[in-house]
Protein backbone atom coordinates (compact mmCIF):
# COMPACT_ATOMS: atom_id res chain seq x y z
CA UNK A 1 13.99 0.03 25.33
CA UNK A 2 15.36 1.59 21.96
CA UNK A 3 13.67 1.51 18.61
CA UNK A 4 14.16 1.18 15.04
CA UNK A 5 12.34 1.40 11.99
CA UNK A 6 12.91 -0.63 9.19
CA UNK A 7 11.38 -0.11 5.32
CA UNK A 8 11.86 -3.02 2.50
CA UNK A 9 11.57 -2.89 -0.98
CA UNK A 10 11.58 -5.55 -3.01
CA UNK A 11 10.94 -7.13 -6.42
CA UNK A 12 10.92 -3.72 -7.97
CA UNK A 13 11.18 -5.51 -11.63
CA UNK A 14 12.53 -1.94 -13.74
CA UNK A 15 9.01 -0.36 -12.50
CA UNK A 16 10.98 3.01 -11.02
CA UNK A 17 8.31 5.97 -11.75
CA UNK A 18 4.83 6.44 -11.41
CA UNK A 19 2.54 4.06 -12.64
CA UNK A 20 -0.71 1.44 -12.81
CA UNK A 21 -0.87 -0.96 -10.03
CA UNK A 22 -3.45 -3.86 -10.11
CA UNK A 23 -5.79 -4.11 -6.96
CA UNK A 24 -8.66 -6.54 -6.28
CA UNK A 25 -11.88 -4.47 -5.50
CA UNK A 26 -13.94 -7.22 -4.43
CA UNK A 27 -14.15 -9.83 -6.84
CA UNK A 28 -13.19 -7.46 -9.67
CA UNK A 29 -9.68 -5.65 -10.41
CA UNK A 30 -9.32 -1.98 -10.59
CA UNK A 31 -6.42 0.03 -11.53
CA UNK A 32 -4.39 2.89 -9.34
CA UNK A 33 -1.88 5.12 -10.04
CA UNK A 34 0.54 4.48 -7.70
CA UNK A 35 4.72 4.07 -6.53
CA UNK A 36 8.25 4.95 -8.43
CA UNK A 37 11.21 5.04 -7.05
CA UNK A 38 10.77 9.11 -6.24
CA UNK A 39 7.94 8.07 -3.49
CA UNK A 40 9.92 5.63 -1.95
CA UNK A 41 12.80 7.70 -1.53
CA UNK A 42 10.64 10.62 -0.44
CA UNK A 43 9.13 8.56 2.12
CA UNK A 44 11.99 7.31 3.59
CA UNK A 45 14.47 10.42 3.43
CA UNK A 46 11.12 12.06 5.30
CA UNK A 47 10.96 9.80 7.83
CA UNK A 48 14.68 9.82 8.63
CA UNK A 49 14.45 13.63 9.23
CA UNK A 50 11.63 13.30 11.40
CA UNK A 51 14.31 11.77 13.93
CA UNK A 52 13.02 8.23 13.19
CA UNK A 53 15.84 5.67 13.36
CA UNK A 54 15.61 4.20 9.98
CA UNK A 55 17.10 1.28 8.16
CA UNK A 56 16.28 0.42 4.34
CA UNK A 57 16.55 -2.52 2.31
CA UNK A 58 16.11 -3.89 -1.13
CA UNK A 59 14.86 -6.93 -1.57
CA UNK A 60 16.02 -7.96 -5.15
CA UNK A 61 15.26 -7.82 -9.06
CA UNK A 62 16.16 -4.32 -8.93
CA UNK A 63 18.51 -4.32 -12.08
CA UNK A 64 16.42 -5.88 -14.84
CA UNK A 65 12.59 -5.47 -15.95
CA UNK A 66 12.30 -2.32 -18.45
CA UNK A 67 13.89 -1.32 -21.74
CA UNK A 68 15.88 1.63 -19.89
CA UNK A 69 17.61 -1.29 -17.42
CA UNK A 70 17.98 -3.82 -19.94
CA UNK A 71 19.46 -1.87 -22.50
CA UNK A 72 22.39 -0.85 -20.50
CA UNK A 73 22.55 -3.93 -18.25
CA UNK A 74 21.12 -2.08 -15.50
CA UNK A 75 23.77 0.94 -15.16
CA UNK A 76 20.96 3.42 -15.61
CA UNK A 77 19.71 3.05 -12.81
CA UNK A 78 22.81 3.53 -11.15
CA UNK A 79 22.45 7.51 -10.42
CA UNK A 80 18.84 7.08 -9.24
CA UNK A 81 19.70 4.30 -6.34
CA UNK A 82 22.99 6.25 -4.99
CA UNK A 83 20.44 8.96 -4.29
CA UNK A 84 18.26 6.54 -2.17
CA UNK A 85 19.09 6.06 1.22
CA UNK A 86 19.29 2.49 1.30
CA UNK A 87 21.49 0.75 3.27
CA UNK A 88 21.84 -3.05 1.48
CA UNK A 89 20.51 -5.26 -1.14
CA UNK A 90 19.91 -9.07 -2.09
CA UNK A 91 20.55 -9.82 -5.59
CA UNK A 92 17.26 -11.46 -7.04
CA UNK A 93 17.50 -14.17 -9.65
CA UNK A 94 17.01 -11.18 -12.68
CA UNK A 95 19.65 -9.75 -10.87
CA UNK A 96 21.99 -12.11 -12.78
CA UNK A 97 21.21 -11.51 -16.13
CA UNK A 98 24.03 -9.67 -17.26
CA UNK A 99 26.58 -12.22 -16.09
CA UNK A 100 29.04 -13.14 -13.02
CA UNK A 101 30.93 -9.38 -14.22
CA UNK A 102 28.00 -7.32 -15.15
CA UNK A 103 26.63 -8.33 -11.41
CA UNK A 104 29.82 -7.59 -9.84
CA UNK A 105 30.40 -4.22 -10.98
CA UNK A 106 27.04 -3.20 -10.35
CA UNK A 107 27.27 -4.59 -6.88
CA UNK A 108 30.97 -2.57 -6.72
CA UNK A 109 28.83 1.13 -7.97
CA UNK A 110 26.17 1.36 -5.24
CA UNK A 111 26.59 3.32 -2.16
CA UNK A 112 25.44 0.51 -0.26
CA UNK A 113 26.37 -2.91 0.16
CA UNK A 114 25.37 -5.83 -1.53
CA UNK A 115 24.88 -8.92 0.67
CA UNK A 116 24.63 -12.75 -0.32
CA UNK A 117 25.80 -15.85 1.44
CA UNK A 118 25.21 -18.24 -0.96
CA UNK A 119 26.97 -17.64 -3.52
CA UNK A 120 30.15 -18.83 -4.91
CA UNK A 121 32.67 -17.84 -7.39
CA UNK A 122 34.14 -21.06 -8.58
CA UNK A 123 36.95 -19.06 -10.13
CA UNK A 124 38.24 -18.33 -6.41
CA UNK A 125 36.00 -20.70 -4.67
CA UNK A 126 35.41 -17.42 -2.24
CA UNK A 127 32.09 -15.70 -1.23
CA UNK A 128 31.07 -13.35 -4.27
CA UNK A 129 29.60 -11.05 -1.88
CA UNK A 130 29.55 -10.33 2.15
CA UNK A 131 27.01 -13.18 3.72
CA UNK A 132 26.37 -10.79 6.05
CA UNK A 133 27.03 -7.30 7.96
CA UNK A 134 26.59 -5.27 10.85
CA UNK A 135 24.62 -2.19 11.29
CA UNK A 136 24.66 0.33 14.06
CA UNK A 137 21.77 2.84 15.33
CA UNK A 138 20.27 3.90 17.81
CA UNK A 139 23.02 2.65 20.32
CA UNK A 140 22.09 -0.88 18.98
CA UNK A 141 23.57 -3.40 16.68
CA UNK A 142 21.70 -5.05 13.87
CA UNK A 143 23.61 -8.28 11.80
CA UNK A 144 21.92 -8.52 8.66
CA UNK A 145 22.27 -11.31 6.42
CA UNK A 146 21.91 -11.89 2.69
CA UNK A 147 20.49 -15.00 0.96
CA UNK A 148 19.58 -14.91 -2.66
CA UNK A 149 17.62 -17.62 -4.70
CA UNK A 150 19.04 -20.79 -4.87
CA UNK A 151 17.80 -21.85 -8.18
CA UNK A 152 19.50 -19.73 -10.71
CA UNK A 153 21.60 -22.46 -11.98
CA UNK A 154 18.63 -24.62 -12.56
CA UNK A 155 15.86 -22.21 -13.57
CA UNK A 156 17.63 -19.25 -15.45
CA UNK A 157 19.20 -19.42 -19.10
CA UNK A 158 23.12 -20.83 -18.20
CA UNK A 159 24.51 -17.42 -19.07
CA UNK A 160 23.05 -16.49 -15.52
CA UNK A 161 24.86 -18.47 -13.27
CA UNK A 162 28.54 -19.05 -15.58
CA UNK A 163 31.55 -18.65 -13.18
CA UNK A 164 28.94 -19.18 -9.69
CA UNK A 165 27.71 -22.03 -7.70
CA UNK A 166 24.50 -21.68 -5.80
CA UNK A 167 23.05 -23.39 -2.16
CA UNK A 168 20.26 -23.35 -0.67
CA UNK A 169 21.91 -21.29 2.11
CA UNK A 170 20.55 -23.44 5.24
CA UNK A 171 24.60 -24.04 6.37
CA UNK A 172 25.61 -20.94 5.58
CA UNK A 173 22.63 -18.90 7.27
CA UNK A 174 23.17 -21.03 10.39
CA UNK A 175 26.94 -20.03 10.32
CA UNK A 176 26.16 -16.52 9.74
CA UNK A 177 23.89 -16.62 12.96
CA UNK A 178 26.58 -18.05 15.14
CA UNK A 179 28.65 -15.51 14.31
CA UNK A 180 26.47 -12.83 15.01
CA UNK A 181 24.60 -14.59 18.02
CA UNK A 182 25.93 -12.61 21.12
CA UNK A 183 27.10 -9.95 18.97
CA UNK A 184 24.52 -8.04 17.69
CA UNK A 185 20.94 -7.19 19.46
CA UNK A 186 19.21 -8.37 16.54
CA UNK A 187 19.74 -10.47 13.65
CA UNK A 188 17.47 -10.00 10.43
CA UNK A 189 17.68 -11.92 7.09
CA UNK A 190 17.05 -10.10 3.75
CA UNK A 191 16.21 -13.01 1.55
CA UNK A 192 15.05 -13.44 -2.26
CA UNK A 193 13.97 -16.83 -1.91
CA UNK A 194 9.95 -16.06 -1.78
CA UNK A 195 7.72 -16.79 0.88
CA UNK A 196 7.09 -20.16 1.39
CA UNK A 197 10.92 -20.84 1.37
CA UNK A 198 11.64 -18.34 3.89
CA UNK A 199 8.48 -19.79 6.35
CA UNK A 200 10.34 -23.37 6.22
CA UNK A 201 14.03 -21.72 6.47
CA UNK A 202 13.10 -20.51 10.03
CA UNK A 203 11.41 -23.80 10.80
CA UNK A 204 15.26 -25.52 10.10
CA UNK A 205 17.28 -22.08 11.49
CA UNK A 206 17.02 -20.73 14.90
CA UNK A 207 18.10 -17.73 15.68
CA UNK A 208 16.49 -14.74 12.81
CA UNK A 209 14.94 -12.64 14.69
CA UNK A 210 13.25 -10.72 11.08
CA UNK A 211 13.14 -11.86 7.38
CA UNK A 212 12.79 -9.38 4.78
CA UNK A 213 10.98 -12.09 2.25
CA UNK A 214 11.35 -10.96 -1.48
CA UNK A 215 10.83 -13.09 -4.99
CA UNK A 216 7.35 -14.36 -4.45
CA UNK A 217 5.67 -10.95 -5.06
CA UNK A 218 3.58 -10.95 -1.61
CA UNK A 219 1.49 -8.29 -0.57
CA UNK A 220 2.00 -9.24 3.31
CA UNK A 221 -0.43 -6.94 5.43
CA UNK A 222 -0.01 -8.61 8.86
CA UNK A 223 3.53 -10.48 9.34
CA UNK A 224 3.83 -13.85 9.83
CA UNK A 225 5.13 -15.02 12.95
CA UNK A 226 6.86 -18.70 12.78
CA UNK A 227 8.96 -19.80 15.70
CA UNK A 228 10.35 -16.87 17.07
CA UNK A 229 10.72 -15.10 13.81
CA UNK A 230 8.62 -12.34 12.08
CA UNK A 231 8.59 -12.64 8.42
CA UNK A 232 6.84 -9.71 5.93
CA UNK A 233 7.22 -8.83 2.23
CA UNK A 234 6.02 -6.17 0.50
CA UNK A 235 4.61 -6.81 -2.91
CA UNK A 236 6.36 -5.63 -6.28
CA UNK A 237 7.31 -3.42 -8.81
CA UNK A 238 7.92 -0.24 -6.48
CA UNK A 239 4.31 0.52 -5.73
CA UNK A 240 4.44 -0.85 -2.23
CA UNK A 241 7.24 -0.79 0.74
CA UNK A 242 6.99 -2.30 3.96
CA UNK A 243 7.39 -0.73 7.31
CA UNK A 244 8.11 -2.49 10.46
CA UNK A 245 9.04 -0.19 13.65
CA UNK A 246 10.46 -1.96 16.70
CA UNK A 247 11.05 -1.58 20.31
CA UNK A 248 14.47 -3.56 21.56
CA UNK A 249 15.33 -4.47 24.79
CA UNK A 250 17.96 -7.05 25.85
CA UNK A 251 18.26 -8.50 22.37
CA UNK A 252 14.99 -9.21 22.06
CA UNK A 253 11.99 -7.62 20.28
CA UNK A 254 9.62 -6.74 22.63
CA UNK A 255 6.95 -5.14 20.47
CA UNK A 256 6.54 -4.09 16.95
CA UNK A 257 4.34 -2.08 14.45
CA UNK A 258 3.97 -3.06 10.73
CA UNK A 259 2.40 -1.21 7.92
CA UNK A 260 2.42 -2.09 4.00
CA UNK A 261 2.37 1.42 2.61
CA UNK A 262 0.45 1.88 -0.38
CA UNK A 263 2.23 4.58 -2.09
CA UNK A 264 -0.45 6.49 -4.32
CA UNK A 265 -0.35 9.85 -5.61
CA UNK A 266 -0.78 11.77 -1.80
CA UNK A 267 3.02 10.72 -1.59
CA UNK A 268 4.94 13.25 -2.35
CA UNK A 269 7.87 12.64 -4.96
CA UNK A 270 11.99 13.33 -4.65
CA UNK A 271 12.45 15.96 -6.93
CA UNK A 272 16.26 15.11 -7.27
CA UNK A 273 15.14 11.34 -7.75
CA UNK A 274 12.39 12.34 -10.27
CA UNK A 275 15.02 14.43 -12.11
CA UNK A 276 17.09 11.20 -12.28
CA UNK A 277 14.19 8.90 -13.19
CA UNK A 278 13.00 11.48 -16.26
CA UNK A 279 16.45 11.62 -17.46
CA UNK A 280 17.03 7.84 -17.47
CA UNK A 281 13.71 7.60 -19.38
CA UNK A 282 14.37 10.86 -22.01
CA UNK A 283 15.88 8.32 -24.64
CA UNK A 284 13.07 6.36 -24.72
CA UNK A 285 10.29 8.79 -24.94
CA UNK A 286 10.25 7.90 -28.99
CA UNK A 287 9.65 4.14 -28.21
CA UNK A 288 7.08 5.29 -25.71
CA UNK A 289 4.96 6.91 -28.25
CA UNK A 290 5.18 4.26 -30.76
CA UNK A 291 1.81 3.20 -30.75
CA UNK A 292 1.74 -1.21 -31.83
CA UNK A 293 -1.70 -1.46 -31.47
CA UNK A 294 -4.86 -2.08 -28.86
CA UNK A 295 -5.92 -4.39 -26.50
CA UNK A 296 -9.69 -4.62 -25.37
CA UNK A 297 -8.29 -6.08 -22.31
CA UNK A 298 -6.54 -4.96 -19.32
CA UNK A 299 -3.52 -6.92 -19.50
CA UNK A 300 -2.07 -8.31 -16.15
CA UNK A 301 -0.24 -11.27 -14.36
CA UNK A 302 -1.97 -10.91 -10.83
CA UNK A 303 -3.51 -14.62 -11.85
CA UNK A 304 -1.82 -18.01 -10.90
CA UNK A 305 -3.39 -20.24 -13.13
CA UNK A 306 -3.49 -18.05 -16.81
CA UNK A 307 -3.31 -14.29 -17.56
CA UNK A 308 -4.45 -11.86 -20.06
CA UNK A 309 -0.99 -10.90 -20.36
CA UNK A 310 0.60 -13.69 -21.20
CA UNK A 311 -2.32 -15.09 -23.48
CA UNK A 312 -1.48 -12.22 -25.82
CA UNK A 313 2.28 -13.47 -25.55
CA UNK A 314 1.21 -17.16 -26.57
CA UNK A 315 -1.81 -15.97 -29.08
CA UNK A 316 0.97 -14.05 -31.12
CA UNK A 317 2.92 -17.45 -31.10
CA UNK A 318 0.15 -19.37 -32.19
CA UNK A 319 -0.98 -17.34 -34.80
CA UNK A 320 1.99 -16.39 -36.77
CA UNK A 321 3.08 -19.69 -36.58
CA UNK A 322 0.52 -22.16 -36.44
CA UNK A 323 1.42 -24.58 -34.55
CA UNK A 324 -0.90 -26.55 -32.19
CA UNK A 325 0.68 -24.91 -28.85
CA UNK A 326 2.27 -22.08 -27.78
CA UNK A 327 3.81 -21.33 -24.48
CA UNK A 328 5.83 -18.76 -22.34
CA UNK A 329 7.32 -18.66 -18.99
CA UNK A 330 5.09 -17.90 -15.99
CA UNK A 331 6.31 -14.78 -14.98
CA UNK A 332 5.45 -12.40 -12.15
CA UNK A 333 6.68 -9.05 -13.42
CA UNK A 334 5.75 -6.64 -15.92
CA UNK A 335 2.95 -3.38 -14.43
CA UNK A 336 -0.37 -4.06 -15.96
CA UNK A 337 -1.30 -2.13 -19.11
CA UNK A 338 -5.07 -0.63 -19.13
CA UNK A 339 -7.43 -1.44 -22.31
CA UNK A 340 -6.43 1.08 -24.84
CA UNK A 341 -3.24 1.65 -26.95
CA UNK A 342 -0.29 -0.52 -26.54
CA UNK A 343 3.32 0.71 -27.24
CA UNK A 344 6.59 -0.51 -27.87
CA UNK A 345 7.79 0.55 -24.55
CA UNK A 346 4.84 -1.42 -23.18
CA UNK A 347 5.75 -4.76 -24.98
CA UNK A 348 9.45 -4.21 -23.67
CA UNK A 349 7.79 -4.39 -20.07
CA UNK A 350 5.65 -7.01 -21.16
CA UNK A 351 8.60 -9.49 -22.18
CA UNK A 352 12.11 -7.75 -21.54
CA UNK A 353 13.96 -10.19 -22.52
CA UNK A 354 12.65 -9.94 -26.51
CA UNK A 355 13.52 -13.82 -25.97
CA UNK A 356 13.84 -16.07 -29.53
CA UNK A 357 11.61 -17.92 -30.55
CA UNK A 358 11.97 -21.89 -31.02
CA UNK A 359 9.99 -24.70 -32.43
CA UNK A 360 10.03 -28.24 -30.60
CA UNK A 361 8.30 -31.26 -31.50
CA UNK A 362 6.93 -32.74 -28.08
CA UNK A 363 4.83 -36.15 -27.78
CA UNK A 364 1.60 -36.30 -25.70
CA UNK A 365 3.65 -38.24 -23.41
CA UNK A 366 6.31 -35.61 -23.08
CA UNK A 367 4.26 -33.06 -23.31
CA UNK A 368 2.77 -34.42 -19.93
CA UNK A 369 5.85 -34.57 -18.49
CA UNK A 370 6.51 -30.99 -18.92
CA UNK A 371 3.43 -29.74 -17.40
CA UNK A 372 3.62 -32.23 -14.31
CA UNK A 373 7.17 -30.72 -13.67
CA UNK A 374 5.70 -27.05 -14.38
CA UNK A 375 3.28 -28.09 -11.86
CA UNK A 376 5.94 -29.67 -9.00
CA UNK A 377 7.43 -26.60 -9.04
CA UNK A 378 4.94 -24.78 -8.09
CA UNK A 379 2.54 -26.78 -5.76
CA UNK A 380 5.54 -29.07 -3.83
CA UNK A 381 4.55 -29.92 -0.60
CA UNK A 382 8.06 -29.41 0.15
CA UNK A 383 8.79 -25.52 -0.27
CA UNK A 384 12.44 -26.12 -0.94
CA UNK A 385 11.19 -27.79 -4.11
CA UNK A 386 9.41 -24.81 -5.37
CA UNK A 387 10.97 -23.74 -8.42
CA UNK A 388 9.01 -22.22 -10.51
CA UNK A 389 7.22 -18.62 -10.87
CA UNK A 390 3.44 -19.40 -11.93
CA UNK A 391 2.04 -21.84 -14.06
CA UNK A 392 3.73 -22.05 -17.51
CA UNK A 393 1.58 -20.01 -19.79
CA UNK A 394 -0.13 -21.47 -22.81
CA UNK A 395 -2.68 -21.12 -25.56
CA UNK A 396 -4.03 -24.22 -27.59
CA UNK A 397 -4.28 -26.49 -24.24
CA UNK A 398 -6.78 -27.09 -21.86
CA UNK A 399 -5.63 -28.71 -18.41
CA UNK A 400 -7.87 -29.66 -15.64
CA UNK A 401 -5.18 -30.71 -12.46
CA UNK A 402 -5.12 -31.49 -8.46
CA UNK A 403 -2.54 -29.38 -7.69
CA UNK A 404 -2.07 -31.45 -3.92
CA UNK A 405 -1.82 -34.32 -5.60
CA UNK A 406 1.58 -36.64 -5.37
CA UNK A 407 4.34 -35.69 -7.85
CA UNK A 408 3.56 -36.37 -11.53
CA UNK A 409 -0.17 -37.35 -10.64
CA UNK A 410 -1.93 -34.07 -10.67
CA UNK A 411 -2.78 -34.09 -13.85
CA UNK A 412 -6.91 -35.19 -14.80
CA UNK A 413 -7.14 -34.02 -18.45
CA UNK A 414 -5.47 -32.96 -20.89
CA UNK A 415 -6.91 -31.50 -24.30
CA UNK A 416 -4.97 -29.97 -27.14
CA UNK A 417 -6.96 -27.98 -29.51
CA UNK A 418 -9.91 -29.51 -27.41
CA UNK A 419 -8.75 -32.90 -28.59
CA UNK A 420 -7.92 -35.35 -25.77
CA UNK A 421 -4.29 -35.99 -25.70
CA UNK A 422 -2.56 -39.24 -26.06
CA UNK A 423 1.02 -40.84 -25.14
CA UNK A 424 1.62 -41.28 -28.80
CA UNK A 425 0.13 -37.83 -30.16
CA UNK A 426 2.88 -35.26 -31.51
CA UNK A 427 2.37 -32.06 -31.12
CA UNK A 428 4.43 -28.41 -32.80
CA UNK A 429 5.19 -26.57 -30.17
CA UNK A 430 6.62 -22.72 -30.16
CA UNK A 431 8.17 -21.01 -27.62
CA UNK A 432 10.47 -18.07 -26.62
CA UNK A 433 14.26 -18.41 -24.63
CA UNK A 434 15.77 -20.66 -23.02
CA UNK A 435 14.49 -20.38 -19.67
CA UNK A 436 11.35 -22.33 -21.15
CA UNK A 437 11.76 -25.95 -21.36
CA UNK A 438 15.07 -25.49 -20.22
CA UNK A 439 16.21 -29.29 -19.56
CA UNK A 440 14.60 -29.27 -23.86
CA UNK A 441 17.40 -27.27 -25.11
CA UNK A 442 18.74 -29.78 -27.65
CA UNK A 443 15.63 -30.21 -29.28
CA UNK A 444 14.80 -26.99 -30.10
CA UNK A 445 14.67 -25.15 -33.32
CA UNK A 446 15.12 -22.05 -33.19
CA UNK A 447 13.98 -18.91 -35.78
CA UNK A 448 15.36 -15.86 -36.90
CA UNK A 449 12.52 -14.61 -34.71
CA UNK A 450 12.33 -12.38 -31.68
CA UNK A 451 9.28 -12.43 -29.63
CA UNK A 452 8.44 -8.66 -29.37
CA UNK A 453 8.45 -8.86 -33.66
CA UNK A 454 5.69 -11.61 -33.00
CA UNK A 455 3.54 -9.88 -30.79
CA UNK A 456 4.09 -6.36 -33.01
CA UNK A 457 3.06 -7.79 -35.81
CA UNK A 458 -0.06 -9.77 -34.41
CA UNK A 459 -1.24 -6.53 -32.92
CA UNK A 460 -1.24 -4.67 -35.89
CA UNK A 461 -3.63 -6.93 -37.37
CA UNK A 462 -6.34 -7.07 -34.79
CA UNK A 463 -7.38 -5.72 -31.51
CA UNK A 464 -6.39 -8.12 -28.47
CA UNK A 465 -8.89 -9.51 -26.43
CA UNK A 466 -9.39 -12.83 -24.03
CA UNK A 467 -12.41 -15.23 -24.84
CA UNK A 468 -12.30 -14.45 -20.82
CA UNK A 469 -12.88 -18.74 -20.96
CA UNK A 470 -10.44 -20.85 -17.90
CA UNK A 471 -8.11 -23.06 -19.86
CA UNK A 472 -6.71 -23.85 -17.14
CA UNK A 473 -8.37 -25.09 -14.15
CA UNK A 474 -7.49 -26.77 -10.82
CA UNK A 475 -10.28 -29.02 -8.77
């Protein structure tokens, strides 16, 4: 019987030091101060010289989420991450951001390997990264394979996924496993393809003996076991990792241990990663004291349905616009911000990608169109089918929905401006990017107007705070 240890993080969104981390306390959130990318290497590089045999992943969405990463397409982070010892990484969706090149030479400056089997260059019709690879320790062999989300071509502005052609990865995971079946003592998956795609993936692959899940943002305290396959993730934006310690025999995983670490302030830090992390931050320290303004709320996207975060997003629309809807994309990321002072370096977290902002004319008919497609891609029955990140967010509409309801029946009622919409009503819309109402592109207008501008200037008028009221409700 040999054993290994295995940590994941994933989905760390840009959030690499030391920061506010949303927990539920009861029925009521609370803040923490907890993570950074310092802990986690701490923790890890600790455990490896306890005599531990250790293995350590990413998960995904490493390169994009902050102004540092942005800025420089993610090659600040570069010195802090070849001073982690991590062995591989999945690209996430964010991941390709910067384009096919930007990806690729990233990929080519990390002391570890980037992994991916479903993904193809259509320049050279090859593999744009190893599907898969082979690990040895402890006397034993581990094949891990890569699998990153599927859906970039069809959920992510175009500039994503120009020069690459995604699958879902079913064929091409099920190849990777024959190859390795017989091979290795134990075959893993590190996947960015969130939770409930991974739980139907084993249901169609034999064969995975772990998944690494990553995209979906799960705090997974107890893995899930589906077939013959354990599956764990380990929350977000570095304030988590997950810890899974095995005991091999014959190919087989006989028993296991798992742990998601919360990583609060009793960790101790990696001074040379810390040094790193400061340094990478040191040119932003002006836009971090460049107070925009307050919020009376705490602003967060823990919420499926609406969040304070994104209602100060669409409220800034609204307002400097006035139109009769606003909307934004139902993201996960972005640390939640305490009540108190908001800065510029805050709002970059808030909505990295400064998207610009667009008007479209939509009729009530459309208009429900949109939202029953917002709302297939997140509730499908079929996982596969699930798309989307949350529910798109809004402000000027009221929705009541079934969200197990059949495709393009889940919506009950629908109110705009607590008027009861019609086929025929036409409604001005704003929004930000084109990763919103993406299939819409045509018909939008767009202004001379980034979203971070918006939101600036709406805080500096008035404190921010929710009428705390459901807009959006499911029965």
């Amino acid at each position: 019987m040999k054993e290994i240890s295995i940590i994941q993080q994933n989905d760390t969104h840009g959030a690499i030091e030391s920061h506010k981390e949303f927990f539920w306390n009861g029925n009521s959130p609370s803040l923490s101060t907890v993570g950074g990318l310092a802990r986690i290497s701490q923790y890890v590089k600790q455990l490896k010289s306890s005599g531990k045999h250790v293995l350590f992943f990413d998960g995904g969405d490493l390169f994009h989420g902050t102004a540092p990463l942005v800025s420089s397409q993610g090659t600040a982070l570069l010195e802090v991450l070849n001073e982690m010892p991590l062995d591989a990484w999945v690209p996430g969706n964010w991941d390709f951001a910067y384009g096919k090149s930007a990806l690729t030479h990233l990929a080519a400056s990390v002391s570890f390997e980037t992994l991916a089997c479903n993904i193809t260059d259509t320049e050279t019709g090859a593999s744009l990264f190893k599907p898969y690879m082979i690990k040895e320790i402890n006397g034993l062999k581990i094949g891990v394979i890569g699998l990153t989300y599927p859906y970039v071509d069809q959920t992510m502005p175009a500039s994503f996924s120009e020069g690459l052609a995604f699958s879902l990865g079913i064929e091409e995971v099920k190849q990777a496993v024959a190859n390795l079946q017989g091979t290795v003592d134990l075959i893993m998956l590190n996947s960015h393809m969130g939770l409930p795609l991974d739980i139907q993936l084993v249901k169609d692959v034999s064969g995975i003996d772990l998944i690494l899940s990553g995209h979906s943002h799960d705090r997974v305290r107890k893995p899930l076991k589906v077939n013959d396959t354990l599956i764990f993730q380990s929350g977000s934006s570095s304030s988590f990792v997950g810890r899974i310690d095995l005991k091999i025999s014959g190919g087989k995983i006989k028993d296991y241990t798992h742990k998601l670490i919360t990583l609060n302030t009793s960790f101790v830090e990696d001074p040379i990663v810390l040094e790193k992390v400061n340094a990478l931050l040191l040119p932003f320290e002006e836009m971090r004291r460049t107070q925009v303004g307050v919020s009376h709320s705490l602003l967060h996207r823990m919420t499926l349905h609406e969040a304070p975060m994104d209602r100060l997003i669409t409220d800034a629309y609204l307002t400097h616009f006035g139109a009769d809807l606003s909307f934004s994309h139902g993201w996960r990321y972005g640390t939640p911000i305490s009540p108190g002072t908001i800065s510029l370096y805050d709002l970059h977290t808030i909505i990295p990608t400064n998207p610009k902002l667009f008007e479209i004319e939509l009729s009530g008919q459309m208009l429900r169109k949109v939202l029953e497609k917002n709302l297939q891609q997140v509730f499908a029955a079929n996982p596969y089918e699930q798309k989307g990140g949350y529910i798109l967010r809004s402000s000027g509409l009221d929705l009541i929905f079934k969200p197990y309801n059949p495709e393009g029946e889940r919506i009950q009622e629908l109110f705009v401006k607590g008027k009861e919409v019609s086929a025929t009503n036409t409604f001005k819309v704003i929004g930000g990017g084109e990763q919103l109402f993406k299939n819409l592109e045509s018909k939008k207008h767009y202004h001379n107007l980034h979203a971070i501008d918006v939101i600036q200037e709406f805080l500096e008028r008035q404190p921010f705070e929710t009428d705390h009221q459901s807009h959006i409700i499911s029965v």
